[in-house]
Structure formats: C-alpha cells, structure tokens
Protein backbone atom coordinates (compact mmCIF):
# COMPACT_ATOMS: atom_id res chain seq x y z
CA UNK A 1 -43.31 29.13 -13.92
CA UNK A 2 -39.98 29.52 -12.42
CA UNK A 3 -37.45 32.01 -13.87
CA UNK A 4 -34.13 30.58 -15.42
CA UNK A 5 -31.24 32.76 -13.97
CA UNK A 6 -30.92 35.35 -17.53
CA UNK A 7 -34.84 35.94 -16.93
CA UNK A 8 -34.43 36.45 -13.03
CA UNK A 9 -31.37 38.74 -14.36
CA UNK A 10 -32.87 40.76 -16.34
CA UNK A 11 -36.13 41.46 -14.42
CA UNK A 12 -35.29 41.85 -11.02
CA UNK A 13 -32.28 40.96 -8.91
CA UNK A 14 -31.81 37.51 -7.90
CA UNK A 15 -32.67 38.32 -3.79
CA UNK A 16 -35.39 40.15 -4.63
CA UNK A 17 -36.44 37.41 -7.11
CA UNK A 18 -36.22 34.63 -4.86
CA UNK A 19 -38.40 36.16 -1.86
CA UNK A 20 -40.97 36.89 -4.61
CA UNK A 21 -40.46 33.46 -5.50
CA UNK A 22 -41.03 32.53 -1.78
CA UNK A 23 -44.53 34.77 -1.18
CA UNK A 24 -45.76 33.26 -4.19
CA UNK A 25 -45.22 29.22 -3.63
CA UNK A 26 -46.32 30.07 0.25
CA UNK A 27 -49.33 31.96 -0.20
CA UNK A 28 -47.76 35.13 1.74
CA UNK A 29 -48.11 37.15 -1.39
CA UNK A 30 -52.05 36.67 -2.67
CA UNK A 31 -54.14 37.89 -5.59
CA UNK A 32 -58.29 38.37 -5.33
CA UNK A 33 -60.37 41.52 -4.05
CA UNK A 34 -59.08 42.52 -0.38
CA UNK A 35 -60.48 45.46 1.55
CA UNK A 36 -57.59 47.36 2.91
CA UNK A 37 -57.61 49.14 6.29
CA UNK A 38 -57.64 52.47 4.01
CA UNK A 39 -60.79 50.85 2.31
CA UNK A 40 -59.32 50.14 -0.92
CA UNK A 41 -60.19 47.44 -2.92
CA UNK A 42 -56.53 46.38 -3.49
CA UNK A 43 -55.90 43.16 -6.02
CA UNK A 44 -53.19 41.45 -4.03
CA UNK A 45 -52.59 41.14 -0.51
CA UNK A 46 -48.96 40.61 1.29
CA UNK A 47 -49.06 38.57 5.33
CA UNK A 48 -45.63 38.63 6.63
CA UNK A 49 -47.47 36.54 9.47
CA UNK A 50 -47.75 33.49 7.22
CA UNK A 51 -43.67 33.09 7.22
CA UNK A 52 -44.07 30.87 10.22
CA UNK A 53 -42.01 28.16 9.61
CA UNK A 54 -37.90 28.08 9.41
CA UNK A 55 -37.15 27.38 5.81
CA UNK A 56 -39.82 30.68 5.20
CA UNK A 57 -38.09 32.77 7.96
CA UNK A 58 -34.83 32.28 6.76
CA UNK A 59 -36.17 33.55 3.09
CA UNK A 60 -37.01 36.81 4.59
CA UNK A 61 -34.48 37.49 6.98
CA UNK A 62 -32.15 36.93 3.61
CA UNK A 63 -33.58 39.35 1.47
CA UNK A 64 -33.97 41.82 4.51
CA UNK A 65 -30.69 41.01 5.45
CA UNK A 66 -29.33 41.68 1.43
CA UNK A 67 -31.70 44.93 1.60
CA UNK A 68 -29.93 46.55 4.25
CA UNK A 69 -26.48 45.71 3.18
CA UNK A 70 -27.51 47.53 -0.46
CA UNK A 71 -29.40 50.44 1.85
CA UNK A 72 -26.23 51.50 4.25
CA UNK A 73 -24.03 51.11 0.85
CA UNK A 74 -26.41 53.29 -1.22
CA UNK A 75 -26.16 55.94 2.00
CA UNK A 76 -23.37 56.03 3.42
CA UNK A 77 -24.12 59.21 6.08
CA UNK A 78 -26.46 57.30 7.75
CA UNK A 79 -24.51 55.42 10.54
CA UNK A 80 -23.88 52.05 11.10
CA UNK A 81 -27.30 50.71 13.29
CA UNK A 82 -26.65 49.72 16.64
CA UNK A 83 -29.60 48.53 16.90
CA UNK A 84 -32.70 46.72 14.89
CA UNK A 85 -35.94 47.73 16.65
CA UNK A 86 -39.32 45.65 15.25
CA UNK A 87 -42.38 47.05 16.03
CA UNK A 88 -44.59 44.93 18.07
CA UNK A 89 -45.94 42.42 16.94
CA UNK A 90 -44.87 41.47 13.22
CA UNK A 91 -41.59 43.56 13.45
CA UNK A 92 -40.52 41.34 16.54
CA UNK A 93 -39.57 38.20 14.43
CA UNK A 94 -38.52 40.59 11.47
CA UNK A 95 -35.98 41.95 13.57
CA UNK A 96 -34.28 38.77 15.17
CA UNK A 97 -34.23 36.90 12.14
CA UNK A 98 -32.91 39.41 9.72
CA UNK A 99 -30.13 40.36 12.65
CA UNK A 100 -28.85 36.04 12.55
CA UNK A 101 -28.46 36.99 9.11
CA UNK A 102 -26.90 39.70 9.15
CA UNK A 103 -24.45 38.33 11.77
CA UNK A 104 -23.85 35.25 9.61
CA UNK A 105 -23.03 37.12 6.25
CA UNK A 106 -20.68 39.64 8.05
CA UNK A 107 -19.74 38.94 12.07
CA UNK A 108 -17.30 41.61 11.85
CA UNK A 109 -20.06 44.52 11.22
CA UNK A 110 -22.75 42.62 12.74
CA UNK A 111 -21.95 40.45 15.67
CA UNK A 112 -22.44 43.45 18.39
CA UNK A 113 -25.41 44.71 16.65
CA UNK A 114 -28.85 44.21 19.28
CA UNK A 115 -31.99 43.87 18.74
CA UNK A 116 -34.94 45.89 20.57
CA UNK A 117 -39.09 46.13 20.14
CA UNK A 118 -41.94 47.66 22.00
CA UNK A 119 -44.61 46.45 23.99
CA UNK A 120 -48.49 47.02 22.97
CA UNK A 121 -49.25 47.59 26.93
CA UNK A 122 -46.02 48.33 29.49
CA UNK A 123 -45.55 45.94 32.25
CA UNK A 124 -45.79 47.30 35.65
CA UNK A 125 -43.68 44.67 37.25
CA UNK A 126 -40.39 42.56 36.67
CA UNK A 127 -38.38 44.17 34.49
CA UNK A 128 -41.37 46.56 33.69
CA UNK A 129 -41.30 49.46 30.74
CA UNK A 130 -42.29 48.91 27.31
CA UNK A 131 -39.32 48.14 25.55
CA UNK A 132 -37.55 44.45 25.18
CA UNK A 133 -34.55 43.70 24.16
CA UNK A 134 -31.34 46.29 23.78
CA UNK A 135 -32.21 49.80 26.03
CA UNK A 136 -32.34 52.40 23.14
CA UNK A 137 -30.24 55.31 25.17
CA UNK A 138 -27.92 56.98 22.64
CA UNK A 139 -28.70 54.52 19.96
CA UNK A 140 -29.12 54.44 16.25
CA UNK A 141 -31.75 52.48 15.68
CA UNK A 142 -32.75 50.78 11.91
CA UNK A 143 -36.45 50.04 12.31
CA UNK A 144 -37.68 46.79 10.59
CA UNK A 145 -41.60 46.17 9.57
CA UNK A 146 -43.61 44.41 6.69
CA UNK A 147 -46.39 46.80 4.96
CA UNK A 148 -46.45 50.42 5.20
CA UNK A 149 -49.97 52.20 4.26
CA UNK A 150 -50.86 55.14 5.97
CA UNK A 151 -47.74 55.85 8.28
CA UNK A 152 -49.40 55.88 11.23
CA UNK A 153 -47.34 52.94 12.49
CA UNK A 154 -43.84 54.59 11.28
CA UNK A 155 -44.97 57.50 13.24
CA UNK A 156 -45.76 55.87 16.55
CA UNK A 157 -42.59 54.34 16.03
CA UNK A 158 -40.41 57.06 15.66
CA UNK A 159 -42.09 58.30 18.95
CA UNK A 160 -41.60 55.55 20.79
CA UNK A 161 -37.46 55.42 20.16
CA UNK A 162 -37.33 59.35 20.75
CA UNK A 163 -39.08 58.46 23.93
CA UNK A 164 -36.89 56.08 24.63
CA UNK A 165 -33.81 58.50 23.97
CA UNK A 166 -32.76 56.55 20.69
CA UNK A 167 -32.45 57.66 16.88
CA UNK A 168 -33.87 56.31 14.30
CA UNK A 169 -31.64 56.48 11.41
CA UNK A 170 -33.67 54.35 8.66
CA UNK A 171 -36.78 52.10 7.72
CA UNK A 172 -36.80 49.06 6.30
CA UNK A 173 -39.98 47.49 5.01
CA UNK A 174 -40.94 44.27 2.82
CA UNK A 175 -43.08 45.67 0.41
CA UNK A 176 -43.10 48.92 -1.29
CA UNK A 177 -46.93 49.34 -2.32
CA UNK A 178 -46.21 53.28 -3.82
CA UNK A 179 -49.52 54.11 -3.12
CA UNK A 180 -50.18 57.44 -2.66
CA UNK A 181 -51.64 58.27 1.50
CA UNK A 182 -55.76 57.68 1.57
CA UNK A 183 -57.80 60.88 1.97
CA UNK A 184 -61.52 61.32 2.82
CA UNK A 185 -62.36 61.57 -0.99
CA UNK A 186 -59.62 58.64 -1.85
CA UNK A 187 -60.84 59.11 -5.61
CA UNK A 188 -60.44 62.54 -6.15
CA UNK A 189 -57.32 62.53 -8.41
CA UNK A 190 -55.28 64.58 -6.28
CA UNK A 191 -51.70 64.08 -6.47
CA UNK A 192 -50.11 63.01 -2.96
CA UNK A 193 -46.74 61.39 -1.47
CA UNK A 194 -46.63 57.91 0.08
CA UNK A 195 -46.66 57.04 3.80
CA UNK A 196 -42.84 56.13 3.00
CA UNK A 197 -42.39 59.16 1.37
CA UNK A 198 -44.09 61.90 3.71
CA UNK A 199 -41.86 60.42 6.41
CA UNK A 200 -39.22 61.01 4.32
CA UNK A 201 -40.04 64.63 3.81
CA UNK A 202 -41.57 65.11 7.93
CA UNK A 203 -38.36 63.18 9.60
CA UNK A 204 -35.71 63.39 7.05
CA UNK A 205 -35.30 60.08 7.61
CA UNK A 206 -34.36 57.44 4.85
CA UNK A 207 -36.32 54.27 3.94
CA UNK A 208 -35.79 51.08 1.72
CA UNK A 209 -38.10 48.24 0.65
CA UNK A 210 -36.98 44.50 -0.24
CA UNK A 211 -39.36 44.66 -3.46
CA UNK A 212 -42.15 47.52 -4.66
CA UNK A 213 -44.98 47.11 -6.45
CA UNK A 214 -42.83 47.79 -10.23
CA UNK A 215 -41.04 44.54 -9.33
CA UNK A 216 -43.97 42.38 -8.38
CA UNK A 217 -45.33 43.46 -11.66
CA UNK A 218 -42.08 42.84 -13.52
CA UNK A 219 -41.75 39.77 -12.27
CA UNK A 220 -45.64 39.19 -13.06
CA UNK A 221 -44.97 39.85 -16.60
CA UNK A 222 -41.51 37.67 -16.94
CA UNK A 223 -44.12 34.63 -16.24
CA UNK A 224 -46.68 35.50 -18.48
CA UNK A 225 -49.06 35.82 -15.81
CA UNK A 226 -51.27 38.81 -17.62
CA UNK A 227 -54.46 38.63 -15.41
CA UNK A 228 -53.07 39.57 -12.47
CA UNK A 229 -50.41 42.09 -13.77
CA UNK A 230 -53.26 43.82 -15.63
CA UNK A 231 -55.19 44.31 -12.66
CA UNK A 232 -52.64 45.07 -10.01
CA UNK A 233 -51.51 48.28 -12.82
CA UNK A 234 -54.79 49.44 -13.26
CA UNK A 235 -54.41 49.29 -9.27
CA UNK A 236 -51.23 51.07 -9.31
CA UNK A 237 -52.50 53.61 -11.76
CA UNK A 238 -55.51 54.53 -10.25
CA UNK A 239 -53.11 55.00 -6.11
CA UNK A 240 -49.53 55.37 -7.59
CA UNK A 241 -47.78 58.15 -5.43
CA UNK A 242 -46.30 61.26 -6.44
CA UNK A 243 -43.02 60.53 -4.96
C-alpha cells in the first residue's frame, strides 16, 4: 500500500521513504528466514546487488546522496570528503553513483570530489597496486558500503586508506540493522555495541545510515503490514544494540 505524502510525513522522511519504497517493489529488501553470516536467523534480508538496473541505481545513489548532505550538516568538524572510497565489490557502484548525484544536486561542493576503491587481489602489472580510481595521499576519504554486521569489513577498510596514506573521516551505509556484534554464545543476554558503534568508540570516527531497522518497522506499521513488523521486533528485541 503506498503512503500518501501526510503518512510518508509523519513516519519517516520522504528520501528515506521512497528508497524503502524502492527495496520493497524490487525485491532488494526481503522478508522469510535467512541465515546470516553471524548465524542468525534474521527475518528480512537487504541485497544492494539487486539495484542493477538505472532507474534502481539512481534510487540509491539519491537517498545516499540526501544522507550525506544531512550527515556533513549534522557534523560539521568533519571535513568536506575529497574523496568517496567503495569497498570492493558492492561499494564500487555505491560510490560512483551516489558521487553523479551528489555532483548534480550541488556542482559547486561536489564537482572536484573523486572517487576511489580497492582491489580484492593487487595487480602486478599496468598500472599495478590495489587501489582504482583517485590516489588516497593526504585525502579525506567518506567510505560508502551497504550492510554492516560484524565490522570486520569497516576495519579492513580503514586499513587499507591508512595504508594508502588517506583519512577516513566518515561511514556511510544503507541499512542500519542495530544489532548488537555476534559472540560465541550469541544468546547469552549480554549487553554489547554495534559493529557501527564499536568503530565509533575504536576510531572515533562518525557513521550514518540511509534507513535503520526503527524506520523499516515504522514504515512496516504505517501499511498495516503486522506479520512482518511483529517478527522483525521480536528480531530486534532479542539483537538490539546497546548503543
């Protein structure tokens, strides 16, 4: 059931509402029983590899685009990115796409802005090295991905831009799961941070989300669609963070 513009209003905001919207009628955004890599049984299931076709990429580089505008404005000490860096391989069209869009909403702030991302093996020949794109030397770099679990990825990252001699100033993700880090008991009740959040507290280093799990359910209940909503609470009940 679509939302009329008061309902989109007063659940969510309208950017965030539409790329829900989007992951919904496209089947990025999926409800059903999905073993995660933390081996949770998780009740919904997010593939930022299914936007694969242009009307799809251009509803994601909008709301990443729209997210980043809102992040920089909600923290204004971190500095202006000179570069968006997206981890290989989902990051890579992440990063290009959301960077047109920037560019087209504001060529002033934008238009210089490059765009960077890793290799999974480092080519020996040509060019060679493991980066593509904009060197990161004495950069600040924004780093763009889709899901963040267990922060093993974010870390790598980080590593991988320090290597390089860059900064990473921010991350930017699609979803927001708030689920707190797995552990070898994953059920023993013990309060603990997010991957988002522990990175926050190991790197000082700020993050953002285009939507979190609150606003899939919000916008869950706005449509009356109880089922799911039920079981993706009970879901964040049983994994919600402490941060």
């Amino acid at each position: 059931m679509p939302l009329n513009e008061k309902q989109s209003h007063k659940a969510i905001p309208a950017y965030k509402n539409d790329f829900l919207e989007s992951c919904l009628s496209a089947n990025i955004l999926t409800f059903g029983t999905y073993t995660l890599k933390s081996g949770r049984q998780s009740p919904y299931f997010f593939n930022a590899g299914s936007f694969n076709n242009a009307d799809l990429l251009s509803a994601i580089a909008t709301a990443y685009a729209h997210t980043i505008v809102e992040f920089l404005t909600t923290h204004p000490t971190v500095p202006q990115p000179q570069v968006l860096f997206g981890p290989a391989y989902k990051g890579i069209p992440l990063a290009c796409c959301t960077l047109l869009e920037l560019r087209r909403i504001d060529p002033g702030t934008w238009g210089k802005v490059k765009y960077s991302f890793n290799r999974k093996e480092k080519k020996d020949h040509g060019e060679g090295g493991g980066i593509v794109g904009a060197a990161l030397r004495d950069t600040t770099v924004l780093v763009l991905d889709d899901v963040i679990t267990a922060g093993t990825a974010m870390r790598e990252t980080i590593e991988i831009v320090k290597k390089e001699g860059g900064l990473v100033v921010g991350f930017v993700v699609a979803v927001d799961r708030m689920e707190k880090m797995p552990s070898e008991n994953d059920d023993d009740g013990v309060p603990r941070p997010s991957a988002m959040g522990q990175i926050r507290k190991e790197y000082s280093i700020p993050t953002a989300s285009i939507v979190t799990l609150d606003d899939l359910i919000q916008l869950l209940r706005v449509q009356g669609d109880e089922k799911d909503m039920e079981r993706i609470q009970q879901y964040r009940n049983r994994y919600l963070a402490s941060d």
